[in-house]
C-alpha atoms as a PDB file:
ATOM      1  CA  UNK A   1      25.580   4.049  -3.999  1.00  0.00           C
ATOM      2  CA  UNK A   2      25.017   3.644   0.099  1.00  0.00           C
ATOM      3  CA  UNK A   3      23.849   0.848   1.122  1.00  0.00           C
ATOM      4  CA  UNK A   4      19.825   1.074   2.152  1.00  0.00           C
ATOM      5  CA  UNK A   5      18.839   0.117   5.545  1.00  0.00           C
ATOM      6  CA  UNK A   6      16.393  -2.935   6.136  1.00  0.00           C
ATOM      7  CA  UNK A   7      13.180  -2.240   7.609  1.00  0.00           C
ATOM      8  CA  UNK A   8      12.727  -2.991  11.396  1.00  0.00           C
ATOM      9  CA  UNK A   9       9.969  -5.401  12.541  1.00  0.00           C
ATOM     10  CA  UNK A  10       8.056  -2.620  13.932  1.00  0.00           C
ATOM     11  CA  UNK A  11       8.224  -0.783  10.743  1.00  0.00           C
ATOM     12  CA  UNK A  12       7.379  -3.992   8.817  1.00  0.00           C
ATOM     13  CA  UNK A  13       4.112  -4.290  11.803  1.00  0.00           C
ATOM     14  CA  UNK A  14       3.245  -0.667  10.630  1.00  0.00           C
ATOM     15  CA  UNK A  15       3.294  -1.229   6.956  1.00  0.00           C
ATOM     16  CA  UNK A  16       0.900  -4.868   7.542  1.00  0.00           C
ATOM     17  CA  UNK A  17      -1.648  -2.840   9.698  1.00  0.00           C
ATOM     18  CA  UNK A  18      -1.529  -0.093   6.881  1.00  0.00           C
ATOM     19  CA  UNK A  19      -1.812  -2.686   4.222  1.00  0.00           C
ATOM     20  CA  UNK A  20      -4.619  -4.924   6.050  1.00  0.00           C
ATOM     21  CA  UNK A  21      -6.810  -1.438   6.835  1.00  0.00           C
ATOM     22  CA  UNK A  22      -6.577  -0.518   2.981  1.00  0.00           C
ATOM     23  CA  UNK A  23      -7.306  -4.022   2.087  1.00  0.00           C
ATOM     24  CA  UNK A  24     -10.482  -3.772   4.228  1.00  0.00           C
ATOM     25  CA  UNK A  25     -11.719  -0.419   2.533  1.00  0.00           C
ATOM     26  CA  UNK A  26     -10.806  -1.658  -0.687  1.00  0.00           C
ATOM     27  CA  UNK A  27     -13.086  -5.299   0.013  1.00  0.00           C
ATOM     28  CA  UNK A  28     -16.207  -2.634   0.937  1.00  0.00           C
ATOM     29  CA  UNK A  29     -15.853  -0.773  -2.446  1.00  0.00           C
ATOM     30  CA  UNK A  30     -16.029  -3.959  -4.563  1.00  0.00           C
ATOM     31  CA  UNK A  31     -18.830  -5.391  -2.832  1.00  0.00           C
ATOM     32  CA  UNK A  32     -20.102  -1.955  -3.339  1.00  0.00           C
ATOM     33  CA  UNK A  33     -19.420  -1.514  -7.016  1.00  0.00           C
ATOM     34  CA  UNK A  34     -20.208  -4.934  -7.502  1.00  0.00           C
ATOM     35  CA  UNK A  35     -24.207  -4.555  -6.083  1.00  0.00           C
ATOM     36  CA  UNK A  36     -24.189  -1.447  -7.895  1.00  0.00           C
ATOM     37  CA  UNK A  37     -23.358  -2.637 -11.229  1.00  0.00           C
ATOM     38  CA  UNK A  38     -25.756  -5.361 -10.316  1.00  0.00           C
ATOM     39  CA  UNK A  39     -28.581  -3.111  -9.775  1.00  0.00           C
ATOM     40  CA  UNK A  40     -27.832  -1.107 -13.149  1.00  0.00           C
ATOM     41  CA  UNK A  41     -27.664  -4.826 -14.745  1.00  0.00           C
ATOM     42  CA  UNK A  42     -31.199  -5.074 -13.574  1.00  0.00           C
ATOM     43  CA  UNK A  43     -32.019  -1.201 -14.845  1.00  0.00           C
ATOM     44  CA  UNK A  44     -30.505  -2.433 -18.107  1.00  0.00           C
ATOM     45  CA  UNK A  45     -33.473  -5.191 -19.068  1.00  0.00           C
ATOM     46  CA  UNK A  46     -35.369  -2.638 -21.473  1.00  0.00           C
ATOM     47  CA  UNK A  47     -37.923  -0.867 -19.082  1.00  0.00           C
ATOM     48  CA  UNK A  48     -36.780   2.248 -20.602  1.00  0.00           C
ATOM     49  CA  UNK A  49     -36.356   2.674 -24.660  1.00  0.00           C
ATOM     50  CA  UNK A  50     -34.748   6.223 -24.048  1.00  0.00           C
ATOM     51  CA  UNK A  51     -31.106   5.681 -25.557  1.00  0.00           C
ATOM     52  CA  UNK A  52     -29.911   8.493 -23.387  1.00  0.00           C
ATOM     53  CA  UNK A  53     -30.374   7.020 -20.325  1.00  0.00           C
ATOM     54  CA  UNK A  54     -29.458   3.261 -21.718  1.00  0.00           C
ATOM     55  CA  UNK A  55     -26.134   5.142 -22.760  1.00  0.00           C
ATOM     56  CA  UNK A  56     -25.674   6.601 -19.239  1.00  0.00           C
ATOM     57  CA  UNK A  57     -26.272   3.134 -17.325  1.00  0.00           C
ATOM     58  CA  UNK A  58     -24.063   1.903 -19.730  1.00  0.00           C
ATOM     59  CA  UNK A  59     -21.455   4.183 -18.743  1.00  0.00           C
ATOM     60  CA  UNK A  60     -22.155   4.180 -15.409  1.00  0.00           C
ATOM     61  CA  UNK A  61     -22.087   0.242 -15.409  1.00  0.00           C
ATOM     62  CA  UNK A  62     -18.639  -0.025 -17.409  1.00  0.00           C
ATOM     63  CA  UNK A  63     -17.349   2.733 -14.566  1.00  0.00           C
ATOM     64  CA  UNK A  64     -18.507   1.030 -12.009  1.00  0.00           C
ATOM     65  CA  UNK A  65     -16.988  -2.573 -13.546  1.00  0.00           C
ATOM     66  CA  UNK A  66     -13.416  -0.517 -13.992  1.00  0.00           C
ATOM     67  CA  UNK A  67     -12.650   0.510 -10.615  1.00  0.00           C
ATOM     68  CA  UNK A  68     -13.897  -2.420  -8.792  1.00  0.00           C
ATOM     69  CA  UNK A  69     -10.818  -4.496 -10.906  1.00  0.00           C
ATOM     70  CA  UNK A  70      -8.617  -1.871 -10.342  1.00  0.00           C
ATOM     71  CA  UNK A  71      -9.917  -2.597  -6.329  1.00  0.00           C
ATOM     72  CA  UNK A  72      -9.451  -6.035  -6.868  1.00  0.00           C
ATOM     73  CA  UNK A  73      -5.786  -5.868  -8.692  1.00  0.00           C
ATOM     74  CA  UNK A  74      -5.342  -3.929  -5.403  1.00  0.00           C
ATOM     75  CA  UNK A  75      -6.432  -6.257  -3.494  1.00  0.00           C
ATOM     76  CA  UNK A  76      -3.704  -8.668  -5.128  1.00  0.00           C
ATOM     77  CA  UNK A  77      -1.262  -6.261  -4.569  1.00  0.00           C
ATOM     78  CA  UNK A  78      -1.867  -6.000  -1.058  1.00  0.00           C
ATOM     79  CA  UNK A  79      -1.627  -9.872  -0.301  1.00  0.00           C
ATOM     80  CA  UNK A  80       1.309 -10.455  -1.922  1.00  0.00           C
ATOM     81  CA  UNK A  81       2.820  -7.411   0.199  1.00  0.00           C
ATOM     82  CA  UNK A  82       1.726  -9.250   2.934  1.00  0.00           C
ATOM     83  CA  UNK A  83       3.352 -12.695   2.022  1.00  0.00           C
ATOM     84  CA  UNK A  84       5.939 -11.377   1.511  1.00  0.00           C
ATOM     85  CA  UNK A  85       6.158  -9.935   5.410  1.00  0.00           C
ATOM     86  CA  UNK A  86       5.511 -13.207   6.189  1.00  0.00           C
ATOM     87  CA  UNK A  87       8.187 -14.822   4.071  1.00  0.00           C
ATOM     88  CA  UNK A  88      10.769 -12.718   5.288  1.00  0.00           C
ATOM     89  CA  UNK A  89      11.396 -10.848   1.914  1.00  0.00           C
ATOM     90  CA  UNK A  90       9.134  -7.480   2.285  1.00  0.00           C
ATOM     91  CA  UNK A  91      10.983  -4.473   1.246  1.00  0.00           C
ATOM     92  CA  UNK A  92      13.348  -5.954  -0.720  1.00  0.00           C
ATOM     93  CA  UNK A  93      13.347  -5.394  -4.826  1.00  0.00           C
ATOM     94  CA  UNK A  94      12.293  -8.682  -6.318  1.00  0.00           C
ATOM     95  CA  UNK A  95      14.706  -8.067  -9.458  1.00  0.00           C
ATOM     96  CA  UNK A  96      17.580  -6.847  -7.932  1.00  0.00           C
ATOM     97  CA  UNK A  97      17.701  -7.904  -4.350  1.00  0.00           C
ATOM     98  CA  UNK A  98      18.579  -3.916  -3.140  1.00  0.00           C
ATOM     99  CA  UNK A  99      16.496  -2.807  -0.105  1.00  0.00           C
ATOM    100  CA  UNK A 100      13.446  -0.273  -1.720  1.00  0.00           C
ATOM    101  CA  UNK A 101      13.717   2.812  -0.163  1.00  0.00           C
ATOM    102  CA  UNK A 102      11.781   3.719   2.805  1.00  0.00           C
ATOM    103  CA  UNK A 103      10.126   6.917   0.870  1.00  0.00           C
ATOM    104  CA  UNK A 104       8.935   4.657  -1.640  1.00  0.00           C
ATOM    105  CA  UNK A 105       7.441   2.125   0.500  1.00  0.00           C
ATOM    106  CA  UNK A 106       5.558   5.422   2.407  1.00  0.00           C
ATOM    107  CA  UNK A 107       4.061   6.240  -0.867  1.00  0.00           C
ATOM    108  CA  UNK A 108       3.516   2.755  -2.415  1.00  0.00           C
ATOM    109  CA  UNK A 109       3.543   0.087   0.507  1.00  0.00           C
ATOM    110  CA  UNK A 110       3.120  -3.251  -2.157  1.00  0.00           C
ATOM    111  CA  UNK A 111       5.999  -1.941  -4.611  1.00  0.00           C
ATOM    112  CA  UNK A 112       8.215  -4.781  -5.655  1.00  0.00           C
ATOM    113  CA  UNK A 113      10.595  -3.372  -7.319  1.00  0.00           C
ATOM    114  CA  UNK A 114      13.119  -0.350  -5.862  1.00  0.00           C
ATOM    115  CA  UNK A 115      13.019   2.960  -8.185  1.00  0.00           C
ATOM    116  CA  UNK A 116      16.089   2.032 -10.288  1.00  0.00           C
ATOM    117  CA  UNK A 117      14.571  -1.242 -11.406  1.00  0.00           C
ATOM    118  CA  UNK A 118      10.571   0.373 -12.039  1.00  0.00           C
ATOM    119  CA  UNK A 119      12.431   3.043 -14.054  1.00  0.00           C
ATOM    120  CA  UNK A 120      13.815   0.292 -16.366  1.00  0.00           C
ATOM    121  CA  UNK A 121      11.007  -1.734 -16.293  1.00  0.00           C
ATOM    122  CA  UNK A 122       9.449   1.320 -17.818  1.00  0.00           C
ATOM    123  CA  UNK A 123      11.781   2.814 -20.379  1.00  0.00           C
ATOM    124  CA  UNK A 124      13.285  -0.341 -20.888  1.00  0.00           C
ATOM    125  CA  UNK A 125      16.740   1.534 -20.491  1.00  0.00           C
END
């Protein structure tokens, strides 16, 4: 296997002003979906006895609950990414040591682990 090339700083500064722009969207759609499961809280006290429409706010309130902790897993994600710039260790598997690739990183900036170790993570092979 070739050896994978460390990322520079200035690809490192690319991936933390990446990072820190998602982080910021992702902090407006929890406060979002936060007041808007709030307000559907509120809808919820029994002004309406329809069971259709309790159903539906019931729905749309569990929805709305879902992706704000996905968001906020995200959000975890994200600022461990970012200690991890800071500590020096960004890019770098957390299992096996092995630089992640560069493709990976492009499609998943916060991965921890390279491909090789995620795939046995996974199938436990």
């Amino acid at each position: 296997m070739a050896a994978r090339k460390k990322l520079t700083k200035t690809q490192i500064k690319q991936f933390r002003e990446s990072l820190l722009e998602e982080r910021e969207q992702l902090v407006g759609q929890v406060e979002g979906l936060d007041a808007e499961a709030d307000v559907k809280r509120w809808r919820d006290g029994g002004f309406d006895d329809d069971p259709a429409d309790s159903g539906s706010a019931s729905f749309e309130r569990e929805t709305a609950q879902s992706l704000s902790r996905h968001a906020r897993n995200l959000l975890v994600e994200i600022d461990d990414a970012v200690r991890r710039m800071d500590a020096g260790t960004f890019g770098a598997c957390e299992r096996c040591g092995e630089q992640i690739d560069r493709e990976r990183l492009d499609a998943l900036p916060y991965a921890r682990l390279c491909m090789d170790c995620k795939r046995r993570d996974e199938t436990g092979r």
